[in-house]
N, C-alpha and C. Protein backbone atom coordinates (compact mmCIF):
# COMPACT_ATOMS: atom_id res chain seq x y z
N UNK A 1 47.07 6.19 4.34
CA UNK A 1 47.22 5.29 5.45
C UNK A 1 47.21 3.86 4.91
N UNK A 2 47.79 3.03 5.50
CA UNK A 2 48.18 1.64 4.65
C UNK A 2 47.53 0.88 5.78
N UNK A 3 46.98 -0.64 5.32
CA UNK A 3 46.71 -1.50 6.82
C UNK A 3 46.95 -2.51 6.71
N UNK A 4 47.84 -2.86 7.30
CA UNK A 4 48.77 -4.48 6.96
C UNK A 4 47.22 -5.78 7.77
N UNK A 5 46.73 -6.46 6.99
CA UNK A 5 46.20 -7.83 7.61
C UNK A 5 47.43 -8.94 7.63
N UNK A 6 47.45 -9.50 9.41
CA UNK A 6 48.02 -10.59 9.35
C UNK A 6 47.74 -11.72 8.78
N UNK A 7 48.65 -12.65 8.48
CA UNK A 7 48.23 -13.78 7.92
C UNK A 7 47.42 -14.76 8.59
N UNK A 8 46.65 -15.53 8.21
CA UNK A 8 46.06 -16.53 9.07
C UNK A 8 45.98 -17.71 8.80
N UNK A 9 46.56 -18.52 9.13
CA UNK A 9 46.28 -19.55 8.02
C UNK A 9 45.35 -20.39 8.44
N UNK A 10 44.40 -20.22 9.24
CA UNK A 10 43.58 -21.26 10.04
C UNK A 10 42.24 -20.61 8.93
N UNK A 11 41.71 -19.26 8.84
CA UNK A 11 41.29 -18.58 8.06
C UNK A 11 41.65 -18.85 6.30
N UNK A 12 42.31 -18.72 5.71
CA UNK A 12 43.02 -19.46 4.19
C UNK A 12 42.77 -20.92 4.60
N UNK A 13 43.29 -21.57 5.14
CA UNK A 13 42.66 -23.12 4.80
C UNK A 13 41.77 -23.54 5.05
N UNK A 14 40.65 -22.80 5.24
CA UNK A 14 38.89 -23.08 5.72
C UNK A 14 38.69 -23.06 4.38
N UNK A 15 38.95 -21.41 4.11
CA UNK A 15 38.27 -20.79 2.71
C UNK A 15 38.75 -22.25 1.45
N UNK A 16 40.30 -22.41 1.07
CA UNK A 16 40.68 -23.13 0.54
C UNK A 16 40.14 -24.66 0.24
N UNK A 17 39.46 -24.78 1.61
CA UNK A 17 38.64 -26.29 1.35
C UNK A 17 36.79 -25.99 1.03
N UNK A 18 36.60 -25.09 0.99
CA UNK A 18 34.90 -24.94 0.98
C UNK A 18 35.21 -24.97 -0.97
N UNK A 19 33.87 -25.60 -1.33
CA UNK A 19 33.96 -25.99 -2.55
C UNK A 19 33.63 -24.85 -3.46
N UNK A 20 34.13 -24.50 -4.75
CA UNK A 20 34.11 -23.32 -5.53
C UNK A 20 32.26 -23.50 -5.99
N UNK A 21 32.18 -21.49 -5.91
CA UNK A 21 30.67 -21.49 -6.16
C UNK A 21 30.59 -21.31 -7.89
N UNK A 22 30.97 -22.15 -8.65
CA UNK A 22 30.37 -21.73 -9.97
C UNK A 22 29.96 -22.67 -10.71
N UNK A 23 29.39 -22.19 -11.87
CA UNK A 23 28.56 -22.50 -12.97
C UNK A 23 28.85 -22.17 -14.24
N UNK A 24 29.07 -23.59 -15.05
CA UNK A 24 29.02 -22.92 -16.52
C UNK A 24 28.52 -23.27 -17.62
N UNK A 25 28.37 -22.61 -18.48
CA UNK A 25 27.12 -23.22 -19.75
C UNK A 25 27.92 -24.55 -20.22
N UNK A 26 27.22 -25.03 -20.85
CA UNK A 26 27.08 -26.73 -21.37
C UNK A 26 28.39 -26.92 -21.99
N UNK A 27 29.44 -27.54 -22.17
CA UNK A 27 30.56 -27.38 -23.32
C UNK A 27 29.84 -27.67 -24.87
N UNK A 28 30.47 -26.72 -25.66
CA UNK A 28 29.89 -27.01 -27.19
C UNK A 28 28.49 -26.24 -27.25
N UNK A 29 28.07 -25.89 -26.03
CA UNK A 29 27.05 -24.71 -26.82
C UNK A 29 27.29 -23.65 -27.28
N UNK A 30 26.08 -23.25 -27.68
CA UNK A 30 26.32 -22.04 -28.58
C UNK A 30 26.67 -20.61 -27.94
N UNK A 31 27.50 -20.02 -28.49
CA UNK A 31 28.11 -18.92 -27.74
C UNK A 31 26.59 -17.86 -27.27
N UNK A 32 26.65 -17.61 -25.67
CA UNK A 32 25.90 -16.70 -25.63
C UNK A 32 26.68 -15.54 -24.71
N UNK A 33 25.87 -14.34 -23.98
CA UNK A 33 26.46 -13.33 -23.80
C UNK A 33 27.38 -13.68 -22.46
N UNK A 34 27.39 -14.55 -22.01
CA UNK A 34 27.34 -15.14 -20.50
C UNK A 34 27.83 -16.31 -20.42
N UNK A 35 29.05 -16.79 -19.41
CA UNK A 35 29.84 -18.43 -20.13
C UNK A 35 29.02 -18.97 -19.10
N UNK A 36 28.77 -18.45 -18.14
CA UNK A 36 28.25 -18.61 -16.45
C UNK A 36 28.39 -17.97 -15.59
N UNK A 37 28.45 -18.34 -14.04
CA UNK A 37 28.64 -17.25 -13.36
C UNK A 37 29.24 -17.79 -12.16
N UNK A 38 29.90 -16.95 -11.01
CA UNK A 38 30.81 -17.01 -10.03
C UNK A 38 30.23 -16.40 -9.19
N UNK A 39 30.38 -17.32 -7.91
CA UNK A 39 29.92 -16.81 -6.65
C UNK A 39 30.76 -16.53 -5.84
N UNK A 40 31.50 -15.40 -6.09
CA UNK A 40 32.87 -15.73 -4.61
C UNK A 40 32.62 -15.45 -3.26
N UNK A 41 32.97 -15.52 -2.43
CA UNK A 41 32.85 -15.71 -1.08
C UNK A 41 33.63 -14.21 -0.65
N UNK A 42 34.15 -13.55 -1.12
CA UNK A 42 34.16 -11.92 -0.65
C UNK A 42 34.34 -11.26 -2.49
N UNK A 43 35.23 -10.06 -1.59
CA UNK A 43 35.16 -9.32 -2.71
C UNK A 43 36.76 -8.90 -3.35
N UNK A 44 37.59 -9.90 -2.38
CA UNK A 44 39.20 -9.79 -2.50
C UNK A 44 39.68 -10.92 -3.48
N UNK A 45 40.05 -10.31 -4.96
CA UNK A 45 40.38 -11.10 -5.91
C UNK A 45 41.57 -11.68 -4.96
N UNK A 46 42.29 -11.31 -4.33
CA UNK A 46 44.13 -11.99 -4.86
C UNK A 46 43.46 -13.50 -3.54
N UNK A 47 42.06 -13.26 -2.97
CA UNK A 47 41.64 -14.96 -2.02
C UNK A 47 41.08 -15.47 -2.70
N UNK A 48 40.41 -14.38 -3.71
CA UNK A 48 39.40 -15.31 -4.53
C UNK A 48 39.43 -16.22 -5.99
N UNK A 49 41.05 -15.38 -6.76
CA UNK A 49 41.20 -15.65 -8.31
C UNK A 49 41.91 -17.24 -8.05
N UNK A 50 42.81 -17.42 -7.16
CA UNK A 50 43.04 -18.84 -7.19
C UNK A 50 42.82 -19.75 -7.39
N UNK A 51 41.69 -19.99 -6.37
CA UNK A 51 40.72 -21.16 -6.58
C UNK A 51 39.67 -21.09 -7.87
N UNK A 52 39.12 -20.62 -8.53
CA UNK A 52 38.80 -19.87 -9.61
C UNK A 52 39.46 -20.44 -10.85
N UNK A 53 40.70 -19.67 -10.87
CA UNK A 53 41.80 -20.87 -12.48
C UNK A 53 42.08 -21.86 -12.04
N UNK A 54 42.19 -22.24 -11.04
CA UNK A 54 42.52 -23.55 -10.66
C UNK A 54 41.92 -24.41 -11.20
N UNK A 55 40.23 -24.19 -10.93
CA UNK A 55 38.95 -25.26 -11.59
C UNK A 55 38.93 -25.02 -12.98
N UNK A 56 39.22 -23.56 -13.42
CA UNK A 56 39.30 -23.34 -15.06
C UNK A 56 40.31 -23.31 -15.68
N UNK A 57 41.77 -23.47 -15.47
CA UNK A 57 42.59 -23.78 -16.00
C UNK A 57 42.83 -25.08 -16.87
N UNK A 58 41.99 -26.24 -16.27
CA UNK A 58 41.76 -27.32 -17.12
C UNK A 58 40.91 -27.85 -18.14
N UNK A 59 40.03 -26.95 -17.51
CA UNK A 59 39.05 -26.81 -18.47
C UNK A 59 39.02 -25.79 -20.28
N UNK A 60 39.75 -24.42 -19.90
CA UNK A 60 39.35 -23.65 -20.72
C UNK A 60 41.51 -23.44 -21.32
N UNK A 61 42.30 -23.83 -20.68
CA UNK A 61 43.90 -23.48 -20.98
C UNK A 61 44.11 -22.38 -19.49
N UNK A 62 45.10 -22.32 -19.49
CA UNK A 62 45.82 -21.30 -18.47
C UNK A 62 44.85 -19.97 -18.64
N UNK A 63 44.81 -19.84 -17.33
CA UNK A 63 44.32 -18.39 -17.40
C UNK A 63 45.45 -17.02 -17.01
N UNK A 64 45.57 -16.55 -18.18
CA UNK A 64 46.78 -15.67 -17.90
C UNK A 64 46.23 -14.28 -17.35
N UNK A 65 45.15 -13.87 -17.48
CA UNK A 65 44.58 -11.87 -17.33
C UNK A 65 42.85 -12.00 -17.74
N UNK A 66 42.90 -11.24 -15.89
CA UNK A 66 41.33 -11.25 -15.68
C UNK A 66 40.89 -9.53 -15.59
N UNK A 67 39.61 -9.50 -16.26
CA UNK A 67 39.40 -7.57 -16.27
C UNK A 67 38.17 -7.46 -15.15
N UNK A 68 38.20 -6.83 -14.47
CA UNK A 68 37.10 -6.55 -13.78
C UNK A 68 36.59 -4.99 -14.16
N UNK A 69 35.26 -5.06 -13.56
CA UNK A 69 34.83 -3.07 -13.27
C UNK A 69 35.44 -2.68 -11.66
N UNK A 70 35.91 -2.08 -11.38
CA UNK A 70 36.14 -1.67 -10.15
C UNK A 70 34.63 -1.01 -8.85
N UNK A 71 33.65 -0.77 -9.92
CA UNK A 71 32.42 -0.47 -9.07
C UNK A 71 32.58 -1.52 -7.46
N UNK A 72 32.68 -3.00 -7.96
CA UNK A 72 32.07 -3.21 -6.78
C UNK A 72 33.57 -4.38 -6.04
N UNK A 73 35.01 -4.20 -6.42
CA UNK A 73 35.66 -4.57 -6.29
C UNK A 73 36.69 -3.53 -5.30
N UNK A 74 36.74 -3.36 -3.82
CA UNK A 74 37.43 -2.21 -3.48
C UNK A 74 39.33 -2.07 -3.89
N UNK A 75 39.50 -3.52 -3.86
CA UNK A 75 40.78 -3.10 -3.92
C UNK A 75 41.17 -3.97 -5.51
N UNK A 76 41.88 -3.92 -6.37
CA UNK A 76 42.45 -4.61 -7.61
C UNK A 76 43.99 -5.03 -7.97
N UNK A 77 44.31 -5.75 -7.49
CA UNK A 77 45.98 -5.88 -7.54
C UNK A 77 46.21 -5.97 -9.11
N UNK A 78 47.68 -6.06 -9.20
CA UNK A 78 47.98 -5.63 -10.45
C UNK A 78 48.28 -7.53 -11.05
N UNK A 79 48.53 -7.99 -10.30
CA UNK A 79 48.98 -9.42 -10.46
C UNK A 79 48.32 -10.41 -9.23
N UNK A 80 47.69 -11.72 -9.40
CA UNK A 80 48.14 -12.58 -8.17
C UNK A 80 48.27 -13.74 -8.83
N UNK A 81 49.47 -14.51 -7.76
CA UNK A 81 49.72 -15.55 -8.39
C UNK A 81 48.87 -16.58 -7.59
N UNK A 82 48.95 -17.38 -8.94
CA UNK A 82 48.24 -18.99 -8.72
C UNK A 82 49.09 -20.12 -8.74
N UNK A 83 48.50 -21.36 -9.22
CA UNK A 83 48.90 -22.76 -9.01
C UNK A 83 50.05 -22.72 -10.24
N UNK A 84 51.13 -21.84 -9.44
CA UNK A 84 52.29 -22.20 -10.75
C UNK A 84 52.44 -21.05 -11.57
N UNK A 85 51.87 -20.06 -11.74
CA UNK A 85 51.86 -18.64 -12.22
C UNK A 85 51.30 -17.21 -12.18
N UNK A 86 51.16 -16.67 -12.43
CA UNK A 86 50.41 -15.24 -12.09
C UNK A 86 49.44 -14.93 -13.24
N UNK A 87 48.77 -14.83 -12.73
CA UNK A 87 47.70 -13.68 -13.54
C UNK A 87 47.29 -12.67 -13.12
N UNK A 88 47.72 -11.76 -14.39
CA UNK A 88 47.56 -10.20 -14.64
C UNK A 88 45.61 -9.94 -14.31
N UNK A 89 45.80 -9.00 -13.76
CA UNK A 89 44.32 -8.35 -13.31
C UNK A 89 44.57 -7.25 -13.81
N UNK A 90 43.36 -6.50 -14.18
CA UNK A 90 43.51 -5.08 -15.09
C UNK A 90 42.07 -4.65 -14.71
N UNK A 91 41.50 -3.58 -15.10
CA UNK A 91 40.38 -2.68 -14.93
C UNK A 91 39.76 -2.17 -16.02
N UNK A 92 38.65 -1.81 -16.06
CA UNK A 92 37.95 -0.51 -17.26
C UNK A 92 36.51 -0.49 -16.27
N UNK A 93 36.13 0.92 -16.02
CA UNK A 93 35.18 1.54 -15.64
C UNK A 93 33.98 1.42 -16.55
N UNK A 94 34.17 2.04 -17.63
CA UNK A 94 33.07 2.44 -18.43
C UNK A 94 32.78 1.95 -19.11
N UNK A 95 33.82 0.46 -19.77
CA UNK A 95 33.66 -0.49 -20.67
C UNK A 95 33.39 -1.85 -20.25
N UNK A 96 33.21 -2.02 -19.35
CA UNK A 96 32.90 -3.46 -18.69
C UNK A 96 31.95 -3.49 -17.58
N UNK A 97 30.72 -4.30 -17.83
CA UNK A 97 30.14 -4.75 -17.20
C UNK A 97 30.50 -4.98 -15.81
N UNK A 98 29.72 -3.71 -15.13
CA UNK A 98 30.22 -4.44 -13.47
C UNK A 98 30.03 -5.19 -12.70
N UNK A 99 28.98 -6.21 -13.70
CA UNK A 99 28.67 -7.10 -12.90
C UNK A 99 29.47 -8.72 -13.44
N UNK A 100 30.41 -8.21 -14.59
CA UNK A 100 31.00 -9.11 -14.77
C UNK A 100 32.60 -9.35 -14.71
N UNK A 101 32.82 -10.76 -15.04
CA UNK A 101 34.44 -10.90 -14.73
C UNK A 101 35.00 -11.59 -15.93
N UNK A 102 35.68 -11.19 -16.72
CA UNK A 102 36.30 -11.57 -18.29
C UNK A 102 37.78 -12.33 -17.80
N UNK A 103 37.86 -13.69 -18.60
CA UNK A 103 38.84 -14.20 -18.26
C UNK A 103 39.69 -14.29 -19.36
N UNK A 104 40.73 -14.45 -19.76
CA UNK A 104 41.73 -14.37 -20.78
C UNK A 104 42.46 -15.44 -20.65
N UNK A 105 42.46 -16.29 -21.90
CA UNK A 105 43.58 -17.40 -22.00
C UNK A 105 44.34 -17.94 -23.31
N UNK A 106 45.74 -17.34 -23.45
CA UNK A 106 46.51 -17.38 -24.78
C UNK A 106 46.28 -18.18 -25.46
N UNK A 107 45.49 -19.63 -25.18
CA UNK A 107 45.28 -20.47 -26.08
C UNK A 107 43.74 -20.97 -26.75
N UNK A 108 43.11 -20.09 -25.82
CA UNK A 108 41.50 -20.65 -26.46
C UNK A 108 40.78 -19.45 -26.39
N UNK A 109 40.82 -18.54 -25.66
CA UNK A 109 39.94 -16.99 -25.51
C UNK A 109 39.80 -16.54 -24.94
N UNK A 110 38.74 -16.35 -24.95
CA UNK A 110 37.92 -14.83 -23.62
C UNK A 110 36.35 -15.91 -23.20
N UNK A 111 36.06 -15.45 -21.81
CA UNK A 111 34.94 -16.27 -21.45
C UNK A 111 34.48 -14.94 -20.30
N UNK A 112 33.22 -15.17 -20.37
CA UNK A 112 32.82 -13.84 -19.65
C UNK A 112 31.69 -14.46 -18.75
N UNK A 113 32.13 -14.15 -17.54
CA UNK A 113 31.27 -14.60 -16.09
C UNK A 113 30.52 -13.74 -14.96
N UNK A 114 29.09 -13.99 -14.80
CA UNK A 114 28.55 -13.02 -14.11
C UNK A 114 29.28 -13.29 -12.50
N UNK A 115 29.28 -12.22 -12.18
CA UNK A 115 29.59 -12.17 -10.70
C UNK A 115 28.78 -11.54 -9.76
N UNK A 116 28.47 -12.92 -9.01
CA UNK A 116 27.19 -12.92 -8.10
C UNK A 116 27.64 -11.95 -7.07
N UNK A 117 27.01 -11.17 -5.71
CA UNK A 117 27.93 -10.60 -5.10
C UNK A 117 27.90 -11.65 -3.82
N UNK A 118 28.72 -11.04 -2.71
CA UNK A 118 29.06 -12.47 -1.77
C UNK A 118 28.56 -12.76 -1.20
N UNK A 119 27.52 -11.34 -0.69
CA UNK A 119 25.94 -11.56 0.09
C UNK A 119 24.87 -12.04 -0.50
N UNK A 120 24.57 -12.74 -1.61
CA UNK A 120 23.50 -13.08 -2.19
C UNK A 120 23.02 -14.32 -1.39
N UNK A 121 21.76 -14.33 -0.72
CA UNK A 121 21.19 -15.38 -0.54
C UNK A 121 21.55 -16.83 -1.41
N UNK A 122 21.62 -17.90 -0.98
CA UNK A 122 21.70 -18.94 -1.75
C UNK A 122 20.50 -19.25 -2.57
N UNK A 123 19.47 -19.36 -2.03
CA UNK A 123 18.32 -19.40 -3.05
C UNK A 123 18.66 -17.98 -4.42
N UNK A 124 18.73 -17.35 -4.04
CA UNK A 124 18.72 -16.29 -5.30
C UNK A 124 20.31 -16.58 -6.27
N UNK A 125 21.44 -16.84 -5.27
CA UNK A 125 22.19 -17.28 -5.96
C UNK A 125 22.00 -18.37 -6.90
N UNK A 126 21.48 -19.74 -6.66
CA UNK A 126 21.37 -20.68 -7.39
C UNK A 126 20.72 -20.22 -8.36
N UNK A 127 19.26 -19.17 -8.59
CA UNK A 127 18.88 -18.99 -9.67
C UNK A 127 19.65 -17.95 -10.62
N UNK A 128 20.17 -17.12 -10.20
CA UNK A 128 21.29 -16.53 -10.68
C UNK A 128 22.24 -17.03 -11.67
N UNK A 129 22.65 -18.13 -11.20
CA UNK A 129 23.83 -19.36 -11.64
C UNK A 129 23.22 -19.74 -12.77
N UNK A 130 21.60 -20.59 -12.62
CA UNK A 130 21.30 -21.56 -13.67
C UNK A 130 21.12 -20.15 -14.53
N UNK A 131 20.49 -19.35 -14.91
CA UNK A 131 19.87 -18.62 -15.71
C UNK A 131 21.58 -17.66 -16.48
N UNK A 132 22.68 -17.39 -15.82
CA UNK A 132 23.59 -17.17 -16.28
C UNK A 132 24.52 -18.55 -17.00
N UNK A 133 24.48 -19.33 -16.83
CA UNK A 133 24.89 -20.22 -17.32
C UNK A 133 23.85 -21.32 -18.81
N UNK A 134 22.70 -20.57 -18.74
CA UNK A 134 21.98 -21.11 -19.82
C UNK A 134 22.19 -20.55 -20.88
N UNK A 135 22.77 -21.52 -21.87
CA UNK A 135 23.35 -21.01 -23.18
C UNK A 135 22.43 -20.50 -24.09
N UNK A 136 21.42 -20.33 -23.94
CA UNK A 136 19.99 -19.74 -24.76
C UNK A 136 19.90 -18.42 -23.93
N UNK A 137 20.73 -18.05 -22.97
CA UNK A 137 20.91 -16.51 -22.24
C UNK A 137 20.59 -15.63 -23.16
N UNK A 138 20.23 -14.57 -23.20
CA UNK A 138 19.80 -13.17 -24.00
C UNK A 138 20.57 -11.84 -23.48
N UNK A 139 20.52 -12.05 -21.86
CA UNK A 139 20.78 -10.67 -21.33
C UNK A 139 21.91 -10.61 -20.61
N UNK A 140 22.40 -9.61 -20.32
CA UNK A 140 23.53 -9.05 -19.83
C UNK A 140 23.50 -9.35 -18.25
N UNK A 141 24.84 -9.54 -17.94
CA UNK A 141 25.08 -9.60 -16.83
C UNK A 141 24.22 -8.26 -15.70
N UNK A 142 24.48 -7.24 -15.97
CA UNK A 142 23.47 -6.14 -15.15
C UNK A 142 22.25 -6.35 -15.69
N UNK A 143 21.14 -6.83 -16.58
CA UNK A 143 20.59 -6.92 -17.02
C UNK A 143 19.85 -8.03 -15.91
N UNK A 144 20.56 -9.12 -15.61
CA UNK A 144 20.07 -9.80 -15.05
C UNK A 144 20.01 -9.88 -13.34
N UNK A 145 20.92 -8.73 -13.46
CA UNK A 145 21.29 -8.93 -11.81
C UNK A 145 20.11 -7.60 -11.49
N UNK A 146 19.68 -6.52 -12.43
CA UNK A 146 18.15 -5.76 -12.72
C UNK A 146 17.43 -6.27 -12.28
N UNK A 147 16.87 -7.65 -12.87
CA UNK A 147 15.75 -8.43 -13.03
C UNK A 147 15.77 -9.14 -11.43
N UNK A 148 17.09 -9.73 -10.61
CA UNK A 148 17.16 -9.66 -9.50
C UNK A 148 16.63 -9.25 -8.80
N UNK A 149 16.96 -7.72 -8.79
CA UNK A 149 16.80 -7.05 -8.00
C UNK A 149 15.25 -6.80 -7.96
N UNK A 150 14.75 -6.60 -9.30
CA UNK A 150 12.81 -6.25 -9.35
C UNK A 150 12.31 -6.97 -8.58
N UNK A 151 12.66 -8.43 -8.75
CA UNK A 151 12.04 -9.95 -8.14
C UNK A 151 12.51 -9.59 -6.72
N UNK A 152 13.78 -8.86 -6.35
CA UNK A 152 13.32 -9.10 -4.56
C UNK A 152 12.42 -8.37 -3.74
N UNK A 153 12.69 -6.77 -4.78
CA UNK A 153 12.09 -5.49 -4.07
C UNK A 153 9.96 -6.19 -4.08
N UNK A 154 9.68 -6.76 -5.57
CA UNK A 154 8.25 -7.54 -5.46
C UNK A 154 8.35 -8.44 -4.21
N UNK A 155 8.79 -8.91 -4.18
CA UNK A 155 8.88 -9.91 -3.29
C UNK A 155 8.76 -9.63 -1.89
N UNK A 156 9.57 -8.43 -1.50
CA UNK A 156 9.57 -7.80 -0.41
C UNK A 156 8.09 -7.07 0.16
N UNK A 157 8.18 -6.22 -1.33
CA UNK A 157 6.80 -5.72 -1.28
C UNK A 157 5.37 -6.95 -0.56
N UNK A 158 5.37 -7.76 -1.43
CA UNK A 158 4.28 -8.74 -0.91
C UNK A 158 4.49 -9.22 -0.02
N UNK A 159 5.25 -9.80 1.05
CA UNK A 159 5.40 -10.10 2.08
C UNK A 159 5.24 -9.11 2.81
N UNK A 160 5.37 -7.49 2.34
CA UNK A 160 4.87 -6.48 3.48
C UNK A 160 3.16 -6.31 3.55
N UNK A 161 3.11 -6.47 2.43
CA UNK A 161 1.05 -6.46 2.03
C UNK A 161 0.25 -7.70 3.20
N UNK A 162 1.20 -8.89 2.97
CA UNK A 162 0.76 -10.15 3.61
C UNK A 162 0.42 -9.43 4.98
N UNK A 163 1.96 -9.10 5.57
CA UNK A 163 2.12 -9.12 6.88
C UNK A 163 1.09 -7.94 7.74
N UNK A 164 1.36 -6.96 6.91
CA UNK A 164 0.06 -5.70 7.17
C UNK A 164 -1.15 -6.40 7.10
N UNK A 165 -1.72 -6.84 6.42
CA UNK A 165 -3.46 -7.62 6.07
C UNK A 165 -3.55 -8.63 7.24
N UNK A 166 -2.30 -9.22 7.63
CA UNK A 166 -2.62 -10.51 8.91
C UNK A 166 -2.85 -9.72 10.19
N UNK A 167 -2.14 -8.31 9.91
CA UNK A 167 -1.87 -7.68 11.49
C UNK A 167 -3.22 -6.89 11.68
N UNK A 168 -3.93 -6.41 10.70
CA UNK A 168 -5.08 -5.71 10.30
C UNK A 168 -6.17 -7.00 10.89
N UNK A 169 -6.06 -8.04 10.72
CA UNK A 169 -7.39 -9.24 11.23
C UNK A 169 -7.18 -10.00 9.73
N UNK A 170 -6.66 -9.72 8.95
CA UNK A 170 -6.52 -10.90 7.80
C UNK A 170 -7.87 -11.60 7.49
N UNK A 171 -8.08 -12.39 7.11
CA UNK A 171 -8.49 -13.62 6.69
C UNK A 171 -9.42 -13.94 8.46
N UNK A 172 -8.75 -13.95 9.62
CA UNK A 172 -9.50 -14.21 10.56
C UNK A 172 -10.70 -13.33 11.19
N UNK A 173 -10.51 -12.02 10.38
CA UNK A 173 -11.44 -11.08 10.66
C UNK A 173 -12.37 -11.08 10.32
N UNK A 174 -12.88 -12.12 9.33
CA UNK A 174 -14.16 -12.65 8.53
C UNK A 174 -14.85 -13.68 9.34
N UNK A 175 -13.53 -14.25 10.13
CA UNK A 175 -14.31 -15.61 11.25
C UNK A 175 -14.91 -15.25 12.13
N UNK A 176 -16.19 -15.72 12.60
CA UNK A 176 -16.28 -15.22 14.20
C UNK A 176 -15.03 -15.82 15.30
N UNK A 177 -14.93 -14.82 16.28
CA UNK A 177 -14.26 -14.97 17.34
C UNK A 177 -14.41 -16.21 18.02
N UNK A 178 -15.39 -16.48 18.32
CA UNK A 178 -15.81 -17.38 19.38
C UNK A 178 -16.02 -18.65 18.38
N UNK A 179 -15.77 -19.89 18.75
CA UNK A 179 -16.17 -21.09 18.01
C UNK A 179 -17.30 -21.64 18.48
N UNK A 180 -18.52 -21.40 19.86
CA UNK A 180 -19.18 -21.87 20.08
C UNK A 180 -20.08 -21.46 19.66
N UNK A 181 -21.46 -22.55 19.55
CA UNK A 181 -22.52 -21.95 18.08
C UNK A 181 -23.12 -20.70 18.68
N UNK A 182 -23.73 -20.49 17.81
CA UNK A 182 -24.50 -19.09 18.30
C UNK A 182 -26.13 -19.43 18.54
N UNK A 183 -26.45 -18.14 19.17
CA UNK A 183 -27.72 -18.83 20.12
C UNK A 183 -28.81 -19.00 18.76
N UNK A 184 -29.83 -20.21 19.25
CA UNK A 184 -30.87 -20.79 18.66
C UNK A 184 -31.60 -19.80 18.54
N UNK A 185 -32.65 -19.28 17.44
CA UNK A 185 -33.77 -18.35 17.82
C UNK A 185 -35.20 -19.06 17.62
N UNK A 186 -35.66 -18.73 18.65
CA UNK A 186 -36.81 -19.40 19.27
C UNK A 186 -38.13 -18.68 18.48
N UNK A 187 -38.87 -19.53 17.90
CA UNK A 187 -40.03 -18.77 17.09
C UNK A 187 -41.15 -20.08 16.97
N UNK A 188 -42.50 -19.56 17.24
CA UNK A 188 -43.54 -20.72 17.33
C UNK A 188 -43.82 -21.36 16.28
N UNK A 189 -43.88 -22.21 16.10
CA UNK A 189 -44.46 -23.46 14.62
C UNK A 189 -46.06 -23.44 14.86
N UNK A 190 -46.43 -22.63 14.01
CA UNK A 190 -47.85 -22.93 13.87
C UNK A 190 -48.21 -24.81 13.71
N UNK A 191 -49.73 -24.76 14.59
CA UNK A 191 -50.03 -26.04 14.83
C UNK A 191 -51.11 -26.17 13.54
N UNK A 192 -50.22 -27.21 12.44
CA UNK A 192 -51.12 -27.37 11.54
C UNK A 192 -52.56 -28.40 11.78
N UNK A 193 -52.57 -28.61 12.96
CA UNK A 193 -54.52 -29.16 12.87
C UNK A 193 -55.41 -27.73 13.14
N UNK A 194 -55.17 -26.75 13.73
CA UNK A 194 -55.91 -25.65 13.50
C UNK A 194 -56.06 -25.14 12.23
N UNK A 195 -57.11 -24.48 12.59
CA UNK A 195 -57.85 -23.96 10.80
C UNK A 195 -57.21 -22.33 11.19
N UNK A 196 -56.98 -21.83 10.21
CA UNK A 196 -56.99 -20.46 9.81
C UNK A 196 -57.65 -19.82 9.67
């Protein structure tokens, strides 16, 4: 079954003006596993690769052929064109990082970019970004998007501990209820001019 989307262009020139989500290590640092990373706004290369070489085409030479993993990419065209030419899109399952996106350019190289997914919170995205784009990087694109994931499921976790312990009496279950003092207890003061 095939499903034609109409065009929109009210939709394309929103996307077209919102500013590109990426990040990249320092120029002239030292090669690490990770150039930076990309936040695209879905998961459809032929809306998303455009704007993309556009910003890196000047930077790094033409970008002629981008490889993705197909894990988390549903559809992969074979080509889309950009500002003046096409670039080839290609695949590998088992050999590429699915959490990353390899760019190819006949005149300077290969640069390899984590790819954030499109639902990522912005807070988690931004840390995402800096830590993929730090040229002292160590770990792999899944490696880090792992470490992600630990930090939300903790995260989640403790905010469920919080929320259980507040609903339980928390912290206020130690207070008394009432703020008004509590009663005086009344006891006689021996009268020290009597003798014992």
């Amino acid at each position: 079954m095939t499903t034609t989307i109409p065009y929109t262009p009210a939709v394309e020139d929103r996307t077209a003006s919102l500013p590109l989500r990426l990040m990249l290590a320092p120029a002239g640092s030292a090669p690490a596993l990770l150039d930076g990373a990309w936040w695209p706004r879905s998961r459809d290369l032929t809306a998303e690769l455009p704007a993309l070489t556009a910003v890196l085409d000047p930077l790094w030479g033409r970008i002629t052929h981008v490889t993705v993993n197909p894990t988390f990419w549903p559809v992969i065209p074979r080509k889309v064109p950009v500002d003046g030419h096409v670039v080839g899109v290609g695949w590998f399952k088992a050999e590429q990082d699915p959490h990353k996106l390899l760019l190819f350019s006949y005149t300077v190289g290969r640069w390899d970019l984590l790819v954030i997914p499109p639902e990522t919170s912005p807070a988690t995205a931004a840390r995402l970004m800096t830590e993929a784009a730090d040229p002292r990087g160590t770990l792999t694109a899944s490696a880090i998007m792992d470490e992600a994931e630990q930090r939300r499921i903790a995260e989640e976790s403790e905010l469920s501990l919080v929320s259980v312990w507040d609903s339980e009496g928390g912290h206020s279950a130690r207070l008394p209820t009432s703020r008004s003092p509590a009663p005086a207890g009344i006891a006689q003061v021996p009268d020290a001019t009597k003798a014992i």
